[in-house]
N, C-alpha and C. Protein backbone atom coordinates (compact mmCIF):
# COMPACT_ATOMS: atom_id res chain seq x y z
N UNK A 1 -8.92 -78.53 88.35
CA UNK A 1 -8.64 -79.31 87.16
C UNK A 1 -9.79 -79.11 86.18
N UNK A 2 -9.48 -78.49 85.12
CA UNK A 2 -10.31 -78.27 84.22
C UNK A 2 -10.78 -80.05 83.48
N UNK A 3 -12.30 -79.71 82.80
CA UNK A 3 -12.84 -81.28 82.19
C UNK A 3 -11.94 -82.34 81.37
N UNK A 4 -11.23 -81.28 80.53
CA UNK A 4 -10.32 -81.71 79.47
C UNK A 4 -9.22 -82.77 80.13
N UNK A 5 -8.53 -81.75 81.17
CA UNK A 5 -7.07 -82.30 81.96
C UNK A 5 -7.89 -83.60 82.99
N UNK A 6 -9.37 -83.47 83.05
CA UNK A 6 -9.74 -85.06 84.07
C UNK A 6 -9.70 -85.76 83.30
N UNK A 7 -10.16 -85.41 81.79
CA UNK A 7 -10.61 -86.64 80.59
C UNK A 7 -9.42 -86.78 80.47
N UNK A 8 -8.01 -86.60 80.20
CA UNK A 8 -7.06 -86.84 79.87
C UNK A 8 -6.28 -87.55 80.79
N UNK A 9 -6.45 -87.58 82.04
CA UNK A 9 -5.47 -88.16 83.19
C UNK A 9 -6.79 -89.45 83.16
N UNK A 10 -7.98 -89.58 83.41
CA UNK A 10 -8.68 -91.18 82.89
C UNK A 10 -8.51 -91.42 81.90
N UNK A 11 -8.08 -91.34 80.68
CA UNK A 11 -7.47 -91.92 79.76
C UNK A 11 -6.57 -92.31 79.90
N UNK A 12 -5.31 -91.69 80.38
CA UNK A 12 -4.01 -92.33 81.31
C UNK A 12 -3.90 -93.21 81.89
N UNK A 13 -5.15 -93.04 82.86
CA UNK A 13 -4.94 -93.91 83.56
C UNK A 13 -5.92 -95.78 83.20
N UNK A 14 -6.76 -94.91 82.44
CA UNK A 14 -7.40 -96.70 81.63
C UNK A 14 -6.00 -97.07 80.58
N UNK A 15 -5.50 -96.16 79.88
CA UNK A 15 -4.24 -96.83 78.71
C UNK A 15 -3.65 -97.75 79.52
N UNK A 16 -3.00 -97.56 81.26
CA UNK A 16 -2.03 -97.72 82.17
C UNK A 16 -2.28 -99.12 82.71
N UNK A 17 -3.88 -98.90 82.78
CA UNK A 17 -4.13 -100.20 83.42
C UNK A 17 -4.24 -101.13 82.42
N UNK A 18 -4.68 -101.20 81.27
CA UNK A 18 -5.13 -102.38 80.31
C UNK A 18 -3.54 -103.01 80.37
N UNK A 19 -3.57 -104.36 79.75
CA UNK A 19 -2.70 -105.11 80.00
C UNK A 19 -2.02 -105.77 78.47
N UNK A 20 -1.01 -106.49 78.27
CA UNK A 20 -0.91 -106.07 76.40
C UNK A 20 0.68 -105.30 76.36
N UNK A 21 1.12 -105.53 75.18
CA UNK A 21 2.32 -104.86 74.95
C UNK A 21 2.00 -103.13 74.64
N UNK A 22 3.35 -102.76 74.88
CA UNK A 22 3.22 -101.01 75.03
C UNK A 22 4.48 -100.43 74.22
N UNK A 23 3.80 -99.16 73.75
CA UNK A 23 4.39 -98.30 72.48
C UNK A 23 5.16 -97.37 73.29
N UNK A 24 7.03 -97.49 72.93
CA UNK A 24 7.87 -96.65 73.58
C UNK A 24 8.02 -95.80 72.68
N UNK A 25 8.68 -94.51 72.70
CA UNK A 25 8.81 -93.58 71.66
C UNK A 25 10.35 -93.19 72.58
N UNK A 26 11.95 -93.30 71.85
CA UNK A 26 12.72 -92.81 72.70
C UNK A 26 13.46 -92.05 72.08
N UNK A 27 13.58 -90.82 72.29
CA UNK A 27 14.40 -89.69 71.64
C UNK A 27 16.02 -89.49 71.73
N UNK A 28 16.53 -89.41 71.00
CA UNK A 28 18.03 -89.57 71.17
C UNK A 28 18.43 -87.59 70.94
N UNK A 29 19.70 -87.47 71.38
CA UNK A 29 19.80 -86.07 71.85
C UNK A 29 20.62 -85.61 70.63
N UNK A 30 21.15 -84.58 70.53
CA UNK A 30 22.18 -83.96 69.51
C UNK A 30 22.04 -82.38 69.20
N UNK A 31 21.53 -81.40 70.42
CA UNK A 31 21.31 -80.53 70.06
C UNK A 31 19.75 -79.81 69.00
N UNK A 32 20.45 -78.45 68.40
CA UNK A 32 19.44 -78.18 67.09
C UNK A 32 19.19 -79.29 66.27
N UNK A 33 20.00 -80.41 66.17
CA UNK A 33 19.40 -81.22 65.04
C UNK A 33 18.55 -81.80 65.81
N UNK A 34 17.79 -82.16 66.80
CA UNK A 34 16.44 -82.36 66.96
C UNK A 34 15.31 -81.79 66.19
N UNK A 35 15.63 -81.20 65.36
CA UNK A 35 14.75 -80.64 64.27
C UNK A 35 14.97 -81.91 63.47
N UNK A 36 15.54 -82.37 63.24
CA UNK A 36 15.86 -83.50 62.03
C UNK A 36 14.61 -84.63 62.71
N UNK A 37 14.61 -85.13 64.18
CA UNK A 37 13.77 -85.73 64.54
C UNK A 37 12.42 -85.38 64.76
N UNK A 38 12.34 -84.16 65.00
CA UNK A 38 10.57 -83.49 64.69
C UNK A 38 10.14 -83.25 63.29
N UNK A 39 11.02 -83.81 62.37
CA UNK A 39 10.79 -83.95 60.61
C UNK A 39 9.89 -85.32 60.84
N UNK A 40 10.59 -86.27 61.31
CA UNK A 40 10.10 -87.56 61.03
C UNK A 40 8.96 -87.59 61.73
N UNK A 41 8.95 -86.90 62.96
CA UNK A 41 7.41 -87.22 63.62
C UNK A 41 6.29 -86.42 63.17
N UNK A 42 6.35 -84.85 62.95
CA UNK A 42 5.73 -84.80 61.85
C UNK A 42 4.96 -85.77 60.85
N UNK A 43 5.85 -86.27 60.42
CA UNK A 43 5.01 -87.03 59.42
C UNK A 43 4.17 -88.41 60.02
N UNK A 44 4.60 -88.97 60.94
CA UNK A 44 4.23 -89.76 61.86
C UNK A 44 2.95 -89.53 62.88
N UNK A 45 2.91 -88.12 62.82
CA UNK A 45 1.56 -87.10 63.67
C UNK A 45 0.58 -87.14 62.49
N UNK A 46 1.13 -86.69 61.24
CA UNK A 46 0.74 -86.80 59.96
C UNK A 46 -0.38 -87.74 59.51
N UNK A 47 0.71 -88.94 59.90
CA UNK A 47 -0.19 -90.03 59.17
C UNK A 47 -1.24 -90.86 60.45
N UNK A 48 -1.15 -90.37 61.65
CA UNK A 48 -1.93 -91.00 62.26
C UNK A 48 -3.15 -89.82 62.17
N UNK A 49 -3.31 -88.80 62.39
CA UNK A 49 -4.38 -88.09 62.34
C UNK A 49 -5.31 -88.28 60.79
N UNK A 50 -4.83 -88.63 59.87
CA UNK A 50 -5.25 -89.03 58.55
C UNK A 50 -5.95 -90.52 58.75
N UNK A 51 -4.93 -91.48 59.47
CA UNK A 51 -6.00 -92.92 59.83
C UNK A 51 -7.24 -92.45 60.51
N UNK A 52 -6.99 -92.04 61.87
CA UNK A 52 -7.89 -91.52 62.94
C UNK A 52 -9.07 -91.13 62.68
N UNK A 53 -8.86 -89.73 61.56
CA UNK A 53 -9.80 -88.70 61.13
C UNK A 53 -9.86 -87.65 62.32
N UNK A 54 -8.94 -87.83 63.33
CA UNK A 54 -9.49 -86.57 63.98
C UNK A 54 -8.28 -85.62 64.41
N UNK A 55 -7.96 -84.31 63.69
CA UNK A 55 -7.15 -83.48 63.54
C UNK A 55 -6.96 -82.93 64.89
N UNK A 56 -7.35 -83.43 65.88
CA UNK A 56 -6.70 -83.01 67.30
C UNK A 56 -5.96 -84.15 67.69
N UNK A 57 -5.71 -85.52 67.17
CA UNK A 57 -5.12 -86.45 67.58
C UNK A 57 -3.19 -85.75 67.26
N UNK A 58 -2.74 -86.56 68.64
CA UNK A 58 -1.47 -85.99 68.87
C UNK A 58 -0.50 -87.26 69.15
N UNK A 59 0.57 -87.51 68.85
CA UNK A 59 1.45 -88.71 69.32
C UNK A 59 1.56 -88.79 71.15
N UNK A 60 1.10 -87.97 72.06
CA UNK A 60 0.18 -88.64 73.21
C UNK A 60 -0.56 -89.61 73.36
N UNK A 61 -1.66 -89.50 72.31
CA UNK A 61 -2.41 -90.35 72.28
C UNK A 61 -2.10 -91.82 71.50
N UNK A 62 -0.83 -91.95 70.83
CA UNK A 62 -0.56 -93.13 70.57
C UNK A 62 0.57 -93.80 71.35
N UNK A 63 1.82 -93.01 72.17
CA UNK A 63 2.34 -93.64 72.54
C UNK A 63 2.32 -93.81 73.83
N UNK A 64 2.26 -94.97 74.51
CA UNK A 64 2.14 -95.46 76.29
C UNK A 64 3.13 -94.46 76.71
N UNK A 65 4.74 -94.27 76.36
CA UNK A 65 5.26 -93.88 77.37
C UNK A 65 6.25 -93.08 76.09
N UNK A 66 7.07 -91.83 76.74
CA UNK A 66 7.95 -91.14 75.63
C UNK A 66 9.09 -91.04 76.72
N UNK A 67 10.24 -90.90 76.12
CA UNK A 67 11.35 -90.29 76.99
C UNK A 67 12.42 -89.88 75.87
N UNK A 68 14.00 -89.28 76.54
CA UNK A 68 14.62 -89.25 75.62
C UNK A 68 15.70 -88.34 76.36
N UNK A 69 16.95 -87.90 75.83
CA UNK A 69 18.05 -87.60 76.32
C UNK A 69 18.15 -86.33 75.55
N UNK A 70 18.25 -85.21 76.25
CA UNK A 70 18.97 -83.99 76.06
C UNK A 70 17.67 -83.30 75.28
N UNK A 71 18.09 -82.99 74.08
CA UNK A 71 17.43 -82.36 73.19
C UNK A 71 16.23 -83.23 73.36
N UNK A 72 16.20 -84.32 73.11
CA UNK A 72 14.90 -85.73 72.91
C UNK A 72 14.08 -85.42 74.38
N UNK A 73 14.64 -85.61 75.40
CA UNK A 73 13.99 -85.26 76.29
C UNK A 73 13.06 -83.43 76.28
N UNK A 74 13.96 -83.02 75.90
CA UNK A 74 12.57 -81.75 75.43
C UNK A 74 11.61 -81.77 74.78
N UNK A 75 11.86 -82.88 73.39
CA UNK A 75 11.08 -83.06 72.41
C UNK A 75 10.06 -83.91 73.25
N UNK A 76 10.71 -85.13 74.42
CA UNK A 76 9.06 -86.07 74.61
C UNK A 76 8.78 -85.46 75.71
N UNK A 77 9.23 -84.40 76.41
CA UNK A 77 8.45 -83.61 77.32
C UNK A 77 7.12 -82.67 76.41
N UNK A 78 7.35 -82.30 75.55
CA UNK A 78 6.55 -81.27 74.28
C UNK A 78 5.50 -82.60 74.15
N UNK A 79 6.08 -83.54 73.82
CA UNK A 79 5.04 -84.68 73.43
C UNK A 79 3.92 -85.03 74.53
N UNK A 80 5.07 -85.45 75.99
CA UNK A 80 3.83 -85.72 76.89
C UNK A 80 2.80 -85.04 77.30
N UNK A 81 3.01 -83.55 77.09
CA UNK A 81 2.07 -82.79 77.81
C UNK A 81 1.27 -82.54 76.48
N UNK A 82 0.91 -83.32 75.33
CA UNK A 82 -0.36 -83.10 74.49
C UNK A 82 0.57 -82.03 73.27
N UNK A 83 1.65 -81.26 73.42
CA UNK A 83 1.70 -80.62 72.11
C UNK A 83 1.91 -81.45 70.86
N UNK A 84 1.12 -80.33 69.87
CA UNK A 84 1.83 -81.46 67.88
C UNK A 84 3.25 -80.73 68.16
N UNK A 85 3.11 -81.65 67.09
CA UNK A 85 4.84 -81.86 66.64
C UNK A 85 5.01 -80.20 66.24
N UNK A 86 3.78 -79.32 65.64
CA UNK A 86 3.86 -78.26 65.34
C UNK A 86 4.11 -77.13 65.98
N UNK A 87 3.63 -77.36 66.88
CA UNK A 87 4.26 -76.47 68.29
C UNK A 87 5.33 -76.47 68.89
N UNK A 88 5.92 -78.22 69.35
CA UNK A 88 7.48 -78.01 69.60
C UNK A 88 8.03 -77.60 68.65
N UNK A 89 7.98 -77.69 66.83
CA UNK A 89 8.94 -77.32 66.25
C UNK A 89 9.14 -75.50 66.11
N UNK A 90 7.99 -74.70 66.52
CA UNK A 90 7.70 -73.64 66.46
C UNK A 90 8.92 -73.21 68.15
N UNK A 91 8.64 -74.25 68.61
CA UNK A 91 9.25 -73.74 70.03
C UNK A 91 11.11 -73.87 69.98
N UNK A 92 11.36 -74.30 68.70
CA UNK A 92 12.33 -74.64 68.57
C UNK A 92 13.12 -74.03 67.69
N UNK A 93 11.96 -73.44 66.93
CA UNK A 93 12.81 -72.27 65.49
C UNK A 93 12.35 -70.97 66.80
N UNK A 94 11.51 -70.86 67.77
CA UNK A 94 11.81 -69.38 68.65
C UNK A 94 12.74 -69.35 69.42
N UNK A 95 13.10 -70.92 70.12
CA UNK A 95 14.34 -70.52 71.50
C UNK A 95 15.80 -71.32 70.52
N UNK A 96 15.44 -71.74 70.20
CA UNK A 96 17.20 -72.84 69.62
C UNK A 96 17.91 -71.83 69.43
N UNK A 97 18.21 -70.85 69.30
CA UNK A 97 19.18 -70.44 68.93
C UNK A 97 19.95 -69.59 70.17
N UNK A 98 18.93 -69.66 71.10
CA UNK A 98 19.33 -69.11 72.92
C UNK A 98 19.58 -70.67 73.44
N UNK A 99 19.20 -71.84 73.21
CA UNK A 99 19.33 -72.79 73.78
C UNK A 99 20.52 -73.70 73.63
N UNK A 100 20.95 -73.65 72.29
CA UNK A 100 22.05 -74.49 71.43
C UNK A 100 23.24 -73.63 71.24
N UNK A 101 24.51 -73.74 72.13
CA UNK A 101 26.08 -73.29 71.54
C UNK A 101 25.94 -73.78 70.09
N UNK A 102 26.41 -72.43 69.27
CA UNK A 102 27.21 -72.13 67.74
C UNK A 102 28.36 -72.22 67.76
N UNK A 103 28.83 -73.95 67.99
CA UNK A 103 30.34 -74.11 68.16
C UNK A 103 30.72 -74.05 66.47
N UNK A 104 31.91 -73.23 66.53
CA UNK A 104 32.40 -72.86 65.27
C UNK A 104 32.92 -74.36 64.57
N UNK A 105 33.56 -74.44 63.59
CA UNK A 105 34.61 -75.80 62.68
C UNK A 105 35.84 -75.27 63.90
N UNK A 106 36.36 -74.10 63.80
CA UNK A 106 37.81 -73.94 64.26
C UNK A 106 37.93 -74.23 65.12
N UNK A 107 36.84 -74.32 66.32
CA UNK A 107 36.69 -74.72 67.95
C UNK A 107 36.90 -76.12 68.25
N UNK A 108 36.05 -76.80 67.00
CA UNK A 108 35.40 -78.21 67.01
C UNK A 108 37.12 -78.62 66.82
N UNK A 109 37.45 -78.15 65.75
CA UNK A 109 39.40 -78.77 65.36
C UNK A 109 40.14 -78.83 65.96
N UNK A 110 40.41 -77.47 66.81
CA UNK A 110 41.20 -77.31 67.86
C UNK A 110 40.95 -78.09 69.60
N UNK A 111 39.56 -78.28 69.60
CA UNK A 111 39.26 -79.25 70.65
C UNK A 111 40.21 -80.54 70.48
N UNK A 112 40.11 -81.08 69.30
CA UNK A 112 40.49 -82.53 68.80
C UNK A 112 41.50 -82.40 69.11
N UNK A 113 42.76 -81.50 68.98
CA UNK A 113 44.17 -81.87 69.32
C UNK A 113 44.49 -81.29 70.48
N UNK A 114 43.72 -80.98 71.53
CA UNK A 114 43.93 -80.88 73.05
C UNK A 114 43.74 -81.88 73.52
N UNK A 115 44.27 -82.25 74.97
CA UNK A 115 44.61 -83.13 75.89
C UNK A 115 43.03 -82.63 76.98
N UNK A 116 41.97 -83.70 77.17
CA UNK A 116 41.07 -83.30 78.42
C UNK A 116 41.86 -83.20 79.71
N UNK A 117 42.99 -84.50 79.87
CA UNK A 117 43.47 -84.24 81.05
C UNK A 117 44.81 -83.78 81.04
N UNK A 118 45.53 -83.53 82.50
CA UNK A 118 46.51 -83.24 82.56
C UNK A 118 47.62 -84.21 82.43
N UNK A 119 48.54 -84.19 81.91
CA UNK A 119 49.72 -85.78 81.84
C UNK A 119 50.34 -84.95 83.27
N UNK A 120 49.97 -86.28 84.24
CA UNK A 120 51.06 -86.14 85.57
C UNK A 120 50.82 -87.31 85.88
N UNK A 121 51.44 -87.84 87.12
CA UNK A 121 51.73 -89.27 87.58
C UNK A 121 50.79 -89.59 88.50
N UNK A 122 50.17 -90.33 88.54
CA UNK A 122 49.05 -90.91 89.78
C UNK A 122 50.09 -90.97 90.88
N UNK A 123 49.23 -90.69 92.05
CA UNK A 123 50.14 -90.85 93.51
C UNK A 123 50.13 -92.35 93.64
N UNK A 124 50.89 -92.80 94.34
CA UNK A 124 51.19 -94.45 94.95
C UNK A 124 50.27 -94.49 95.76
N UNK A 125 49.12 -95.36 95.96
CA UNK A 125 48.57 -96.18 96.81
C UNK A 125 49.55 -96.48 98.16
């Protein structure tokens, strides 16, 4: 374990123990438009490194705990392990387009007037 990754897991673990209300950060999913949500944090990485003064500060260091669903969950995985917002979004204009189906309009339309299931009769109990 390099110095950095000890200083960082005792910081963890003093944030963990102090006692006091705690900062959730929860990501909601939707694909490529998770770019729409690394807009807002951006600016949110933004403005805390500007209070701070110190341009290595990362939304790690402000929020207790991150999670999030689908896409979000990539984004607060990027978060927990220390990346800026600048890096997941970099990681996101290199793989999104291997990561995210380009469902067409005509796909999306034609989904809508199909049946998911089959019409047949439940068996009798």
């Amino acid at each position: 374990m390099t110095a950095s990754e000890k200083r960082q897991q005792s910081d963890l673990m003093a944030r963990l123990a102090r006692s006091g209300p705690r900062k959730l950060l929860a990501l909601d999913g939707g694909g490529i438009r998770g770019v729409l949500s690394l807009e807002i944090l951006a600016e949110m990485e933004r403005l805390l490194i500007e209070q701070s003064g110190n341009t290595d500060y990362r939304l790690v260091d402000y929020f207790d705990y991150v999670s999030g669903t689908s896409t979000g969950g990539i984004i607060a995985a990027g978060i927990a392990t220390g990346m800026s917002v600048a890096e997941i979004m970099e990681f996101y204009k290199t793989n999104g387009a291997r990561m995210f189906d380009k469902t067409g309009l005509f796909s999306r339309l034609t989904s809508l007037f199909q049946s998911k299931f089959k019409a047949r009769r439940l068996p009798n109990s």
